[in-house]
PDB file of N, CA and C in Angstrom:
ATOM      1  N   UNK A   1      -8.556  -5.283 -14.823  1.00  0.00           N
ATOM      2  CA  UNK A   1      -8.096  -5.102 -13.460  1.00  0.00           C
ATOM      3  C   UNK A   1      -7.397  -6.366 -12.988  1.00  0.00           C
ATOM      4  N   UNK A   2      -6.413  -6.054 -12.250  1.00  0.00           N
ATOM      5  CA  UNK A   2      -5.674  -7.293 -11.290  1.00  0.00           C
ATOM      6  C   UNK A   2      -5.981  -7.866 -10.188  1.00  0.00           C
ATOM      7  N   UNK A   3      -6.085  -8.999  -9.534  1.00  0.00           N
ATOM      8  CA  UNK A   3      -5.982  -9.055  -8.609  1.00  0.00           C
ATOM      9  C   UNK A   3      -5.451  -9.172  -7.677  1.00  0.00           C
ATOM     10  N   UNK A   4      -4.801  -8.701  -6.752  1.00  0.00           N
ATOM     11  CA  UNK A   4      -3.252  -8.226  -5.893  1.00  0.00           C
ATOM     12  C   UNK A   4      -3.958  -8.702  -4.730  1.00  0.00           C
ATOM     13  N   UNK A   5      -2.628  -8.898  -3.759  1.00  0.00           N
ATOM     14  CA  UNK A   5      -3.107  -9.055  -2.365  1.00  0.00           C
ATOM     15  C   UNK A   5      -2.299  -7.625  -1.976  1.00  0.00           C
ATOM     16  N   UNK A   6      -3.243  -7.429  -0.855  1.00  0.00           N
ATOM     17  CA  UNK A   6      -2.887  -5.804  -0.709  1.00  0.00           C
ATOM     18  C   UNK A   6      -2.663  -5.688   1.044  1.00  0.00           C
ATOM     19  N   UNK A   7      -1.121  -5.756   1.249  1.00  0.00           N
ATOM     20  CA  UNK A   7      -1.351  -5.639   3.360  1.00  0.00           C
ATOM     21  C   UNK A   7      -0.616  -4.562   3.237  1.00  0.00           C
ATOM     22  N   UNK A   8      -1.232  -3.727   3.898  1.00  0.00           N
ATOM     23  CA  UNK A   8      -0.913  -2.344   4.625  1.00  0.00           C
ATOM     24  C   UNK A   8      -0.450  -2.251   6.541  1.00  0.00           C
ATOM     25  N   UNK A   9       0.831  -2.608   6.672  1.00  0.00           N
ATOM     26  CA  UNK A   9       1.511  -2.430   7.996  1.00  0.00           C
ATOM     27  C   UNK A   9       1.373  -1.531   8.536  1.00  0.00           C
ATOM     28  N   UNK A  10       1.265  -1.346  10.202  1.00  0.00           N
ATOM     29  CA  UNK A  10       1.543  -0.047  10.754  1.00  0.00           C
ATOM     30  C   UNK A  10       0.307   0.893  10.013  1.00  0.00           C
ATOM     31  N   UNK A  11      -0.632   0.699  10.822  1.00  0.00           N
ATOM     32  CA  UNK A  11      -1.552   1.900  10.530  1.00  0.00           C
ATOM     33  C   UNK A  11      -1.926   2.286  11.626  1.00  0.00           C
ATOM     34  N   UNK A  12      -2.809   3.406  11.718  1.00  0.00           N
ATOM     35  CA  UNK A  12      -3.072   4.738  12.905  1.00  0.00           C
ATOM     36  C   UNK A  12      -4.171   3.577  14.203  1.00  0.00           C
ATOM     37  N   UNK A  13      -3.526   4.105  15.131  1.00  0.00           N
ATOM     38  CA  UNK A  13      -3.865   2.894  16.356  1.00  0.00           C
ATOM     39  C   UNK A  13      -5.110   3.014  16.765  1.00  0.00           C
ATOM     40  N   UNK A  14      -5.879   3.682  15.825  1.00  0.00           N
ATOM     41  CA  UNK A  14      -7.663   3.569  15.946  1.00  0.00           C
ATOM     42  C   UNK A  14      -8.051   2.351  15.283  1.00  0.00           C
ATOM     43  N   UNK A  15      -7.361   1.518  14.299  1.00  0.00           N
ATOM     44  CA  UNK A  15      -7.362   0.655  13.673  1.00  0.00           C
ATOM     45  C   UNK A  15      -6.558  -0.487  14.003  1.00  0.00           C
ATOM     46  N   UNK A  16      -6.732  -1.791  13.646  1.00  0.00           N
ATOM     47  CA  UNK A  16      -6.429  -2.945  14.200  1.00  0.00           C
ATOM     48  C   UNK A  16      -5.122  -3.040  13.797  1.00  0.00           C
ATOM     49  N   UNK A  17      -3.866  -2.291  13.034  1.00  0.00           N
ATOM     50  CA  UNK A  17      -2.418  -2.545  13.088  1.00  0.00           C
ATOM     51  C   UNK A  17      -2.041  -2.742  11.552  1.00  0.00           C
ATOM     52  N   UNK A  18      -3.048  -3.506  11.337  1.00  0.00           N
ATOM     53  CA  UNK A  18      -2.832  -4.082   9.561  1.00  0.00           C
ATOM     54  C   UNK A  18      -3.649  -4.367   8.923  1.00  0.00           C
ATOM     55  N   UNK A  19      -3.417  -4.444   8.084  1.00  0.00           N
ATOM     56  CA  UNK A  19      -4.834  -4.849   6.920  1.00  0.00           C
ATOM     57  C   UNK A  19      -4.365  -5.277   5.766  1.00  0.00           C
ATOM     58  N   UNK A  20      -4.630  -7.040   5.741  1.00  0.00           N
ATOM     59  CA  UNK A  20      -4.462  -7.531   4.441  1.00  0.00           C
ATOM     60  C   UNK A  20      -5.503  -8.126   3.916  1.00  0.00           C
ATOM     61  N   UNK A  21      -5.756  -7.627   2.769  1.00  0.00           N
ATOM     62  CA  UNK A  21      -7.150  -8.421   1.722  1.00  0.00           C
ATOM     63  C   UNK A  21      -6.647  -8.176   0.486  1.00  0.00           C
ATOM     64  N   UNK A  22      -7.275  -9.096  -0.381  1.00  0.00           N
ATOM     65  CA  UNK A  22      -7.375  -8.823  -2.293  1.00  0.00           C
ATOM     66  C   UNK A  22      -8.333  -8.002  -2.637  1.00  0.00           C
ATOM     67  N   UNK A  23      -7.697  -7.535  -3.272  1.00  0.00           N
ATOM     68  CA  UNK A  23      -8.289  -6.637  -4.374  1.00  0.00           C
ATOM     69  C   UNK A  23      -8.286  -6.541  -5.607  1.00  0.00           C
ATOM     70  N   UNK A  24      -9.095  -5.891  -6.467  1.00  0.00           N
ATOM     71  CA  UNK A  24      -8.931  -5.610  -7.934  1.00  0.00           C
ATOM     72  C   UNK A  24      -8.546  -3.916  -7.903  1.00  0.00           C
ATOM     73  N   UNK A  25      -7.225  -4.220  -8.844  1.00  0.00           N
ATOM     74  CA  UNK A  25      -6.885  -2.780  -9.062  1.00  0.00           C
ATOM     75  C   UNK A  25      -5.812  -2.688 -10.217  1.00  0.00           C
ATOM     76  N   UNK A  26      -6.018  -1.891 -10.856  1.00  0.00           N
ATOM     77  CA  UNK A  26      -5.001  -1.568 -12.369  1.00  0.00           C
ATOM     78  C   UNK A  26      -3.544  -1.497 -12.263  1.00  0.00           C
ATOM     79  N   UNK A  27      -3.069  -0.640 -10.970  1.00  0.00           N
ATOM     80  CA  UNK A  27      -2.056  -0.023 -10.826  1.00  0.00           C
ATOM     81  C   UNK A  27      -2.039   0.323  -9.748  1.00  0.00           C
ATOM     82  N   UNK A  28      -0.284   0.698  -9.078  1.00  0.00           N
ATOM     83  CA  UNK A  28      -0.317   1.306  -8.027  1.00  0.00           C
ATOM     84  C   UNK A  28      -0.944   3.014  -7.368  1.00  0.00           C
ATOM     85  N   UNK A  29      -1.053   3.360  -8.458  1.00  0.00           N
ATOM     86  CA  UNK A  29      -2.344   4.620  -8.155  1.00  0.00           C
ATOM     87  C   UNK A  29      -3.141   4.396  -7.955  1.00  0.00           C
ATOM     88  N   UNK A  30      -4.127   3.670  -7.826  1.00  0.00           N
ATOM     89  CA  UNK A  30      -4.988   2.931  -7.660  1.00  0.00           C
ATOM     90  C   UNK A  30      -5.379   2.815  -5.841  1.00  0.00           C
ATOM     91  N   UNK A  31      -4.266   1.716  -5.771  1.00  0.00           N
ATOM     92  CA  UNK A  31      -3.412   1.826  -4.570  1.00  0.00           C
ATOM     93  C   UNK A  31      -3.349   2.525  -3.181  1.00  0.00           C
ATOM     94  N   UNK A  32      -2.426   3.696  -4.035  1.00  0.00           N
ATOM     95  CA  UNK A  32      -2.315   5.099  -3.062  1.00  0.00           C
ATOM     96  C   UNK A  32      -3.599   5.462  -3.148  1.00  0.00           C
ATOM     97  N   UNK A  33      -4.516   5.927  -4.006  1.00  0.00           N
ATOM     98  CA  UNK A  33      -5.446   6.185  -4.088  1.00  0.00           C
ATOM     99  C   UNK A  33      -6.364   5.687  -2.561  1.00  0.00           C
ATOM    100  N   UNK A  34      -6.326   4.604  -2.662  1.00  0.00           N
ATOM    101  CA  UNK A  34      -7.024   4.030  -1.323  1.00  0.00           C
ATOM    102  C   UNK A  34      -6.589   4.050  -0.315  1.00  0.00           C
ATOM    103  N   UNK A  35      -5.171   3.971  -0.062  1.00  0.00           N
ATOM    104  CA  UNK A  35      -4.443   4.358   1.448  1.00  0.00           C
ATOM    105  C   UNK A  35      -4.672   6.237   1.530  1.00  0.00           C
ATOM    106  N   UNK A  36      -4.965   6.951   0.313  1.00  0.00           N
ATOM    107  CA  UNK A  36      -5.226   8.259   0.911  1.00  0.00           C
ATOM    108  C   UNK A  36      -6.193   9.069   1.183  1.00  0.00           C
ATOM    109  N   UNK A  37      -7.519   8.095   0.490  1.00  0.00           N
ATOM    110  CA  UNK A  37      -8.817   8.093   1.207  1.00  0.00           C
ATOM    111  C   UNK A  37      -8.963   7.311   2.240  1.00  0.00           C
ATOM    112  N   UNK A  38      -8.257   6.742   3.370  1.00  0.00           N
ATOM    113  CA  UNK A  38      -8.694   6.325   4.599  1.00  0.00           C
ATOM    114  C   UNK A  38      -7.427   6.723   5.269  1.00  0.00           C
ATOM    115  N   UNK A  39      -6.360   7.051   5.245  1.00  0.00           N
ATOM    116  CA  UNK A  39      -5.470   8.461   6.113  1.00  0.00           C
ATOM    117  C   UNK A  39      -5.197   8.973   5.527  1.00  0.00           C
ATOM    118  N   UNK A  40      -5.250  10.299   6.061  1.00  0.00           N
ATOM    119  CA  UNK A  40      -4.680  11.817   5.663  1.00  0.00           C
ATOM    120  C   UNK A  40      -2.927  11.658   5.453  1.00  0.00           C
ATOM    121  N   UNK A  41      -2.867  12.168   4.321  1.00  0.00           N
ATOM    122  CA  UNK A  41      -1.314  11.861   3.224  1.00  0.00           C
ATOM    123  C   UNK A  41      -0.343  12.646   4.709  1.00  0.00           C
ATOM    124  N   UNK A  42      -0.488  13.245   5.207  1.00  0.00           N
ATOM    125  CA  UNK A  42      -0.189  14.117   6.538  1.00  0.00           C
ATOM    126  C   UNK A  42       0.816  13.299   7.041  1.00  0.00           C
ATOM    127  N   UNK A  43      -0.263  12.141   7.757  1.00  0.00           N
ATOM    128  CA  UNK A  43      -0.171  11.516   8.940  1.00  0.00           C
ATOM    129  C   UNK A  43       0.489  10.208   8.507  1.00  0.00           C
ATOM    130  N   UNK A  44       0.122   9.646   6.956  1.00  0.00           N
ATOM    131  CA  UNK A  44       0.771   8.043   6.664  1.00  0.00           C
ATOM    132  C   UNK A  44       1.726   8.395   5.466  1.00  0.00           C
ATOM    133  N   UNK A  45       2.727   8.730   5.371  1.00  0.00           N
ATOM    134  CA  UNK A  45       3.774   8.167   4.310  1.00  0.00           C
ATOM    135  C   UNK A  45       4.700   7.311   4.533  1.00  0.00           C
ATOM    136  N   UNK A  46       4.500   6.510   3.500  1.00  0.00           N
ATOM    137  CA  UNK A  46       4.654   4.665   3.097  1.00  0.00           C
ATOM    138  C   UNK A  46       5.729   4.895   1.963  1.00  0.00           C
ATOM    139  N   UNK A  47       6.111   3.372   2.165  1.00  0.00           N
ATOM    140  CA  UNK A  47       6.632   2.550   1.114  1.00  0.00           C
ATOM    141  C   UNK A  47       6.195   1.375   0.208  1.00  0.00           C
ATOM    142  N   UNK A  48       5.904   1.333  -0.343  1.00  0.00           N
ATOM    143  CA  UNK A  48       5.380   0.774  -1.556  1.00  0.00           C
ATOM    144  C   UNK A  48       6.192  -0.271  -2.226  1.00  0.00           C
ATOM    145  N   UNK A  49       5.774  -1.882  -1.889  1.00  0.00           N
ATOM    146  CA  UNK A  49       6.791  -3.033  -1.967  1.00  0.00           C
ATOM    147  C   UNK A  49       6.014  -4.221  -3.215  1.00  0.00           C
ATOM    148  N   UNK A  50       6.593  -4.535  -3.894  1.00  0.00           N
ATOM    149  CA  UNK A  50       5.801  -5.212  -5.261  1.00  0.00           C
ATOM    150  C   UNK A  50       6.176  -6.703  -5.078  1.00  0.00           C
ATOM    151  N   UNK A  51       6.060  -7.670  -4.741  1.00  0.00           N
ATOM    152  CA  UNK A  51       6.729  -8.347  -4.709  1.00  0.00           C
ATOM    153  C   UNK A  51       7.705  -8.822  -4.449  1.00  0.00           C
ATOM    154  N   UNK A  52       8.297  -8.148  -2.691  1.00  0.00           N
ATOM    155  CA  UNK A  52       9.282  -8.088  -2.353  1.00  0.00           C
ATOM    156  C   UNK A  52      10.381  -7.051  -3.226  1.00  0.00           C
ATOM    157  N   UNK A  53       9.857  -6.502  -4.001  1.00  0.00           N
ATOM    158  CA  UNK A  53      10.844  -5.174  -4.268  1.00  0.00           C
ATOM    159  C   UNK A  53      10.271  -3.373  -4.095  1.00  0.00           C
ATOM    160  N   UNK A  54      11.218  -2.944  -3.646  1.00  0.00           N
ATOM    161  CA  UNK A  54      10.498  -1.598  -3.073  1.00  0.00           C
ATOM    162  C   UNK A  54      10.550  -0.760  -4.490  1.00  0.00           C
ATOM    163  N   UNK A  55       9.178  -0.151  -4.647  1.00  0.00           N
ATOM    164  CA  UNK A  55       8.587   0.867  -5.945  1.00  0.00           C
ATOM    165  C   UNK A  55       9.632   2.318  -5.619  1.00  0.00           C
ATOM    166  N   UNK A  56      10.129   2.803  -7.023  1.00  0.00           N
ATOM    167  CA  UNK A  56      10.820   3.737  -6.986  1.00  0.00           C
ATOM    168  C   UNK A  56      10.082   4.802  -8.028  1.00  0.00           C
ATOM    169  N   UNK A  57       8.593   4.287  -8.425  1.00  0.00           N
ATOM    170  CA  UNK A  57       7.904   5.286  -9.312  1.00  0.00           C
ATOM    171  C   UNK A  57       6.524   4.637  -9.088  1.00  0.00           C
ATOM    172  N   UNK A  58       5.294   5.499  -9.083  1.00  0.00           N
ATOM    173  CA  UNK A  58       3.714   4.807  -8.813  1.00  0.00           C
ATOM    174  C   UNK A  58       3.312   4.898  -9.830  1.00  0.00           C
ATOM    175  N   UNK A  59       3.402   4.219 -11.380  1.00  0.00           N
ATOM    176  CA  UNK A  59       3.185   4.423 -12.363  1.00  0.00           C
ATOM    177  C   UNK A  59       3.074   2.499 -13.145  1.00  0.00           C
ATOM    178  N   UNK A  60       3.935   1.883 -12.072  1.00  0.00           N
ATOM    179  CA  UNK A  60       3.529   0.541 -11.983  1.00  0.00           C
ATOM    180  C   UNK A  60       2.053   0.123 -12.519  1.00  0.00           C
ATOM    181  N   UNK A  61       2.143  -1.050 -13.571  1.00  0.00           N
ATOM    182  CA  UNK A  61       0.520  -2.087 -13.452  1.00  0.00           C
ATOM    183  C   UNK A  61       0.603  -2.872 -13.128  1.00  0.00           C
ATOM    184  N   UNK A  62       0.292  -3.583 -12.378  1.00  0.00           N
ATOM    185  CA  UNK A  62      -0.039  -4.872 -11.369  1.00  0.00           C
ATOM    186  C   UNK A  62      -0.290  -5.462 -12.274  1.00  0.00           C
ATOM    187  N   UNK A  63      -0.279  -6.731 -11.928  1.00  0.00           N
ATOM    188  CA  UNK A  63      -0.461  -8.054 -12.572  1.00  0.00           C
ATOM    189  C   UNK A  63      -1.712  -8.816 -11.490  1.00  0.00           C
ATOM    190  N   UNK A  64      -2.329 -10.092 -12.422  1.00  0.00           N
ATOM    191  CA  UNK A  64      -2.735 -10.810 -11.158  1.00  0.00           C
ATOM    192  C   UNK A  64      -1.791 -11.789 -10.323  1.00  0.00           C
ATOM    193  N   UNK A  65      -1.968 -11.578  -8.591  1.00  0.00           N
ATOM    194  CA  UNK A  65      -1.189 -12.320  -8.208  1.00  0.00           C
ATOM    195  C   UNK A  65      -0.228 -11.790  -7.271  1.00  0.00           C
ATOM    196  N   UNK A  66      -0.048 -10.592  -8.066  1.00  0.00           N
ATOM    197  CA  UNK A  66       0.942  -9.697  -7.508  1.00  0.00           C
ATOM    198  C   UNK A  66       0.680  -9.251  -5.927  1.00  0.00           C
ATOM    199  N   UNK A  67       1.854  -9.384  -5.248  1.00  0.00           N
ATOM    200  CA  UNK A  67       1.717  -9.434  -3.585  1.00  0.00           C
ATOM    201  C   UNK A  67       1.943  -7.659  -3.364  1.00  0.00           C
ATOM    202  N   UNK A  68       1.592  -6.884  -2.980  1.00  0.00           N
ATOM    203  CA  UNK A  68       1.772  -5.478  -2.399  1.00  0.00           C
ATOM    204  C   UNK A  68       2.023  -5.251  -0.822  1.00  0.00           C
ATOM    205  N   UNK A  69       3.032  -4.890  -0.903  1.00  0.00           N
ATOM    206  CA  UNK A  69       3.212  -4.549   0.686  1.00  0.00           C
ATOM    207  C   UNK A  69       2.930  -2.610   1.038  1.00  0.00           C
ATOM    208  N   UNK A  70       2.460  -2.033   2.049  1.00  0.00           N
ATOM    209  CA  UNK A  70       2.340  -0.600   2.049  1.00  0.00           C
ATOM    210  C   UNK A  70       3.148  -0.623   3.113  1.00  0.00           C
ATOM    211  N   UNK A  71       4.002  -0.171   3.908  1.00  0.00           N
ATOM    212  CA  UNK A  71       4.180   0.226   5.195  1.00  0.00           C
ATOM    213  C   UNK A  71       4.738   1.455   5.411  1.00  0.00           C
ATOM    214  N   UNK A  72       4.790   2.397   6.876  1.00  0.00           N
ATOM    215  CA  UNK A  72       5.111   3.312   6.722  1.00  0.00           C
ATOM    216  C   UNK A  72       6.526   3.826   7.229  1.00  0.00           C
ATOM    217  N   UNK A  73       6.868   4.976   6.077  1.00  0.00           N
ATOM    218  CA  UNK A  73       8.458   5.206   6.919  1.00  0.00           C
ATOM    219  C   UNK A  73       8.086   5.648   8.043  1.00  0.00           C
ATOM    220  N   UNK A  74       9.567   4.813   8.636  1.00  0.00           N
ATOM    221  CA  UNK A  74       9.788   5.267  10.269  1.00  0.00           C
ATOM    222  C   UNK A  74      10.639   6.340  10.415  1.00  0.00           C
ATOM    223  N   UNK A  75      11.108   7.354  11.785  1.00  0.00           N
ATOM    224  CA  UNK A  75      11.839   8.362  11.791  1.00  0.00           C
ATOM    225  C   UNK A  75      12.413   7.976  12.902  1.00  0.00           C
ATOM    226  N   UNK A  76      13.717   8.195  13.186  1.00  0.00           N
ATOM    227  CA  UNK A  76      13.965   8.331  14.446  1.00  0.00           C
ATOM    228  C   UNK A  76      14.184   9.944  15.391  1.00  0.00           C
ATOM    229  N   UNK A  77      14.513   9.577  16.498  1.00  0.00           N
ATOM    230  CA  UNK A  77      14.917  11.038  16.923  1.00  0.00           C
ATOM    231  C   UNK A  77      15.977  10.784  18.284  1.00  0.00           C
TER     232      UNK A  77
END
């Protein structure tokens, strides 16, 4: 397992806004895995940032070290 720093932007306003901590985790499934046991896939779809580059497949393995950004797309209207 890796250890990543893991901040998740913009989350549901029952919660404090953000959340950054380390973790141990293999991969970015891993990951999603955990942003979709604490919101409903519904309500949070994200983008997925590796090191300052945005993920175009969740099939990624982390490294240790590796910085993760989650945040969620915005829409306008």
């Amino acid at each position: 397992m890796a250890r990543v720093s893991l901040r998740i932007i913009g989350l549901p306003k029952d919660s404090e806004g953000s959340e950054e901590t380390d973790i141990a985790v293999d991969d970015i499934l891993g990951i999603i895995q955990r942003i979709e046991y604490a919101y409903p896939r519904d309500y949070y779809r994200y983008i997925i940032f590796v090191n300052g580059i945005r993920l175009e497949e969740e099939s990624i393995v982390l490294k240790d070290g590796d910085k993760v950004v989650v945040t969620p797309v915005m829409t306008g209207g």
